[in-house]
Protein backbone atom coordinates (compact mmCIF):
# COMPACT_ATOMS: atom_id res chain seq x y z
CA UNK A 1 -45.26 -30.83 45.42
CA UNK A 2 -42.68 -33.65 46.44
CA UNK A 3 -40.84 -31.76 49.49
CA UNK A 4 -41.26 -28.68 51.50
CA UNK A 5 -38.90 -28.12 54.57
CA UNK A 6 -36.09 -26.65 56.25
CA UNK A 7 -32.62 -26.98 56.19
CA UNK A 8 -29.82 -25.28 58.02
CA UNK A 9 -28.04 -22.99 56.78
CA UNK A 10 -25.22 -25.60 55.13
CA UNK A 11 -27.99 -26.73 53.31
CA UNK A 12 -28.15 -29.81 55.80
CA UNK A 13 -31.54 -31.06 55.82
CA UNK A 14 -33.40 -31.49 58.62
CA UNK A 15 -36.20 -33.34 59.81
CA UNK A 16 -39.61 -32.14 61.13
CA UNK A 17 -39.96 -32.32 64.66
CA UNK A 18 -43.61 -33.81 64.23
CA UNK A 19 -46.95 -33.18 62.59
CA UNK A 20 -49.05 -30.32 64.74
CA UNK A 21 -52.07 -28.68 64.56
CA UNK A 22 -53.23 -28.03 61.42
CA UNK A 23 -52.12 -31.49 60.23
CA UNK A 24 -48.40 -30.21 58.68
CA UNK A 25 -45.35 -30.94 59.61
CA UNK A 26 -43.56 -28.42 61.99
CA UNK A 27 -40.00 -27.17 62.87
CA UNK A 28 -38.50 -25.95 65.74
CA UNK A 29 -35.82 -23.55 65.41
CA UNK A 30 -33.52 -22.03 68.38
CA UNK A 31 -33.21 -18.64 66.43
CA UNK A 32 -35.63 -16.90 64.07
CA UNK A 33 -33.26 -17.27 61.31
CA UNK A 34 -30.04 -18.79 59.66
CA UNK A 35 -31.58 -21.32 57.98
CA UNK A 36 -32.87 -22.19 54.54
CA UNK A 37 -36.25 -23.21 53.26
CA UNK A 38 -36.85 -25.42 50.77
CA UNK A 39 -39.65 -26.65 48.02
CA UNK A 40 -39.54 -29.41 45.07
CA UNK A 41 -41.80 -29.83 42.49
CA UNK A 42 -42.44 -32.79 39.99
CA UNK A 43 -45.19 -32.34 37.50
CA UNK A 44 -47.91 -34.95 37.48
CA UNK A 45 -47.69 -38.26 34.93
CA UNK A 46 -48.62 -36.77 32.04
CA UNK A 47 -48.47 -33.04 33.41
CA UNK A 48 -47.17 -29.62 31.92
CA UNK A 49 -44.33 -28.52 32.88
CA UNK A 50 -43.79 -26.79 36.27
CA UNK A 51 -43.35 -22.75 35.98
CA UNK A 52 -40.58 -21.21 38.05
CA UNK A 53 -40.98 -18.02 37.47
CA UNK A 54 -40.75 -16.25 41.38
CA UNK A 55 -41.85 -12.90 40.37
CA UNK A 56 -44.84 -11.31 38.08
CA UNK A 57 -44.00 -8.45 36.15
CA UNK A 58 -47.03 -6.74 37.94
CA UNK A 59 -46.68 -7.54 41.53
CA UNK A 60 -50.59 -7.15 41.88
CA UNK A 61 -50.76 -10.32 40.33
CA UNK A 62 -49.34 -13.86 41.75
CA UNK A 63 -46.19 -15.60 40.39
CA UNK A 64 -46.30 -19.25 39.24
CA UNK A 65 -44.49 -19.97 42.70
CA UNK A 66 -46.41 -18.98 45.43
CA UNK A 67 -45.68 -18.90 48.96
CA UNK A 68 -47.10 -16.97 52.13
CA UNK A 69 -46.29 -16.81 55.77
CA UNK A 70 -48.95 -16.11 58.67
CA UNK A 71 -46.32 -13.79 60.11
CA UNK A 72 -44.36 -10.62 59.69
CA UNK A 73 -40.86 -11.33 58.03
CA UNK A 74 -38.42 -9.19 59.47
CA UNK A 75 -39.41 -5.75 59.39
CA UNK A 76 -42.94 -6.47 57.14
CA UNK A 77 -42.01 -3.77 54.67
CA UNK A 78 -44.50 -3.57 51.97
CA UNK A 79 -41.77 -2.97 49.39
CA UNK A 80 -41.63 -6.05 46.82
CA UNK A 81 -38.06 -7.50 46.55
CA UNK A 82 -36.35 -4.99 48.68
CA UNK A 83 -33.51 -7.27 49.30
CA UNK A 84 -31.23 -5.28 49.21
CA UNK A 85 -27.46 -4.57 49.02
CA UNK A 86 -27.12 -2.96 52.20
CA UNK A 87 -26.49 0.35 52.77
CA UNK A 88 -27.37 1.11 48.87
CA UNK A 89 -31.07 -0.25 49.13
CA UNK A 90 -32.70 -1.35 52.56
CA UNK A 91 -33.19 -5.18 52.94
CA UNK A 92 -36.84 -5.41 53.94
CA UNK A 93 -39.10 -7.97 55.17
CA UNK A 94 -42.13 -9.36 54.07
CA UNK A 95 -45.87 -8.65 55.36
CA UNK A 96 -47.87 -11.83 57.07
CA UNK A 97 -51.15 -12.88 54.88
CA UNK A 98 -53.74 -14.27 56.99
CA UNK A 99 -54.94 -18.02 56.55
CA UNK A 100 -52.26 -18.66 53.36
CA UNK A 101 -54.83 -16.84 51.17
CA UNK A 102 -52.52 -16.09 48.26
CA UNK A 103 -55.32 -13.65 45.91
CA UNK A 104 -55.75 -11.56 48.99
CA UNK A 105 -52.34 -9.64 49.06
CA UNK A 106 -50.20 -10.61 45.38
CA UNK A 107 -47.87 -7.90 46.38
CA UNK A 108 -46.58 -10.01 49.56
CA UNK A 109 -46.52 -13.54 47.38
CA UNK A 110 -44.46 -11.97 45.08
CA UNK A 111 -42.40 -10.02 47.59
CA UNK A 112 -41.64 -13.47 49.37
CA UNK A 113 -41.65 -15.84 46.15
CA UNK A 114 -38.75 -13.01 44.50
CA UNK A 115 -36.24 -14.42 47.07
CA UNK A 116 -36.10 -17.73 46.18
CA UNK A 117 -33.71 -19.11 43.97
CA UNK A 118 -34.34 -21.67 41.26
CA UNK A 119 -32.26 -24.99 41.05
CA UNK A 120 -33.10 -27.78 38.54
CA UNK A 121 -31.55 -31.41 37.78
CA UNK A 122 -29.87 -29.84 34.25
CA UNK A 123 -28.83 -26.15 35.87
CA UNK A 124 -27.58 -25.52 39.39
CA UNK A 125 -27.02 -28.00 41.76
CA UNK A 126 -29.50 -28.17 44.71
CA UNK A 127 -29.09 -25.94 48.17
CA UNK A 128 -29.99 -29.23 49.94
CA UNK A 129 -27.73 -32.02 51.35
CA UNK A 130 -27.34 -35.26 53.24
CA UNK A 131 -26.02 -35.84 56.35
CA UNK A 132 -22.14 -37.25 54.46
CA UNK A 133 -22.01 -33.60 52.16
CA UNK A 134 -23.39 -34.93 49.27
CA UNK A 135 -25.88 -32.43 47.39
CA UNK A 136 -28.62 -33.80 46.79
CA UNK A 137 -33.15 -32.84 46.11
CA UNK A 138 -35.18 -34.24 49.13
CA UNK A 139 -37.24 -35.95 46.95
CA UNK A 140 -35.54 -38.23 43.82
CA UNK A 141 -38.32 -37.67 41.61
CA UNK A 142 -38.43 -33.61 42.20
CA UNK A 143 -37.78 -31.87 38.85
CA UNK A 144 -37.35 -28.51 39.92
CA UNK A 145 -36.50 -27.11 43.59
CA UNK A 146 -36.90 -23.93 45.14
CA UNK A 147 -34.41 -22.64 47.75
CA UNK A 148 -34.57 -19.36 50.26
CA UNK A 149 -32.13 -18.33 52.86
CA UNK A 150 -33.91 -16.82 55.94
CA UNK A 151 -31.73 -14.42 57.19
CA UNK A 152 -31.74 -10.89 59.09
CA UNK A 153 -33.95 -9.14 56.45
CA UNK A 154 -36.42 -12.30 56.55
CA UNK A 155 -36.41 -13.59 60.41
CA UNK A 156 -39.59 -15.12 61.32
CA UNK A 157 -41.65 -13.42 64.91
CA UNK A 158 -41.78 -15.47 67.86
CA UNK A 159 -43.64 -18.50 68.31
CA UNK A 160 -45.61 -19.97 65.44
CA UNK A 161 -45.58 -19.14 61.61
CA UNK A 162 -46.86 -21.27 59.23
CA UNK A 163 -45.37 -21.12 55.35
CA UNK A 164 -48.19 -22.08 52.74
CA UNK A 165 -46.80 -22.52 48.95
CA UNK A 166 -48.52 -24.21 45.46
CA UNK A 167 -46.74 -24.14 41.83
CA UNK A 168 -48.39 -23.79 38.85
CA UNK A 169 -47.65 -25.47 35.44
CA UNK A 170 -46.86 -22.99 32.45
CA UNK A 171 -50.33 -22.62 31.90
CA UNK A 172 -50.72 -21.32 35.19
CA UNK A 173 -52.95 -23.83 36.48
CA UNK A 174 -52.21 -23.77 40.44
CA UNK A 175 -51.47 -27.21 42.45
CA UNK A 176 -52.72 -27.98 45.69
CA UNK A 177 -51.49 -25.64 48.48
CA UNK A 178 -48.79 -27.64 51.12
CA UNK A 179 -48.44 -25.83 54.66
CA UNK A 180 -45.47 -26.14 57.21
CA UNK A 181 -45.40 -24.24 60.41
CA UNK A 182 -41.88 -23.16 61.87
CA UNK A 183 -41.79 -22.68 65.66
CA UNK A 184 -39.32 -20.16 67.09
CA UNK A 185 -38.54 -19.36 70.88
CA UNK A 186 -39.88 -16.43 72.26
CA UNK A 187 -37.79 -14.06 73.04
C-alpha cells in the first residue's frame, strides 16, 4: 500500500487532519458524503503483480481488493453491488464489519470493494489531483490506484468510521491491512 485517503469530490486531495486513536490517520468531514476515497498500490521489489479485481464471482468469497468499514453505509443493505440506476434498481448501502475482519462477512467486502473503480499509469488517468488541477497518484511510485465516490447510496453514520483495506498479488497472497478513520458531525 503507498496511499490511502480522501479526496473531495473534484478529486482534490486532502490532507488528514491528524493521526488518532488507533494509530491511523483520520479525516474530518462536514457532511457524511460527497467525497471520494482513495487507495494505491505498488508491488514490493521483486513482487507479483498487484490484482485489481473488486469483485469475486462468488461473493462468499473475498476479492483481491479488500476493504471494510466499522459502520453502516447508507442504508446497510445486504445486497452486493446494488448500485443502482435509480428508479430501475435501488442504490443500496453497505453493512459495517466489526474490527476490519475481512473473512467474517465476504459478502460486505465484495459489496464495498464492487464500487471502486480501477485506474492505472497505462489506462485511465487517476481520480486524484493537486492543488493547481493537475491529475496526478498520491504516491509517484503507486502502480495501480483505486478510486470510490461516497455518495447518497454510500454516506457514512455519524461520528467515527474507520475504512480497513489490503491488496493481494495475482496469486492472492494478501498485504498488510492499512486503516483510516473518517469523522463526520453528528447530526
Amino acid at each position: 500500500m503507498t496511499a490511502f485517503g480522501v479526496a473531495r469530490a473534484d478529486g482534490l486531495i486532502v490532507a488528514a487532519n491528524g493521526i488518532g486513536a488507533g494509530g491511523f490517520p483520520f479525516y474530518r468531514r462536514p457532511l457524511p458524503n460527497g467525497f471520494v476515497v482513495y487507495v494505491e498500490m505498488a508491488r514490493p521489489p521483486g513482487g507479483l503483480p498487484i490484482d485489481t479485481r473488486t469483485l469475486s464471482s462468488d461473493p462468499d468469497i473475498l476479492p483481491a481488493f479488500q476493504i471494510s468499514s466499522s459502520g453502516r453505509l447508507g442504508d446497510g443493505s445486504v445486497a452486493v453491488c446494488d448500485a443502482g440506476p435509480v428508479p430501475l434498481s435501488p442504490l443500496g448501502g453497505v453493512p459495517a464489519i466489526a474490527g476490519g475482519d475481512f473473512a467474517s462477512n465476504p459478502r460486505a467486502v465484495n459489496d464495498l470493494a464492487c464500487r471502486f473503480d480501477v485506474r492505472t499509469r497505462s489506462g485511465t488517468g487517476p481520480c486524484t489531483r493537486t492543488g493547481t488541477g493537475e491529475d496526478t497518484f498520491v504516491d509517484l511510485a503507486s502502480e495501480v490506484q483505486f478510486c470510490g465516490a461516497v455518495g447518497a447510496g454510500l454516506a457514512l453514520p455519524g461520528g467515527r468510521t474507520v475504512l480497513t483495506v489490503r491488496g493481494t498479488d495475482v496469486l492472492g497472497r494478501p498485504g498488510p491491512p492499512v486503516s483510516i478513520a473518517i469523522i463526520v458531525a453528528e447530526p
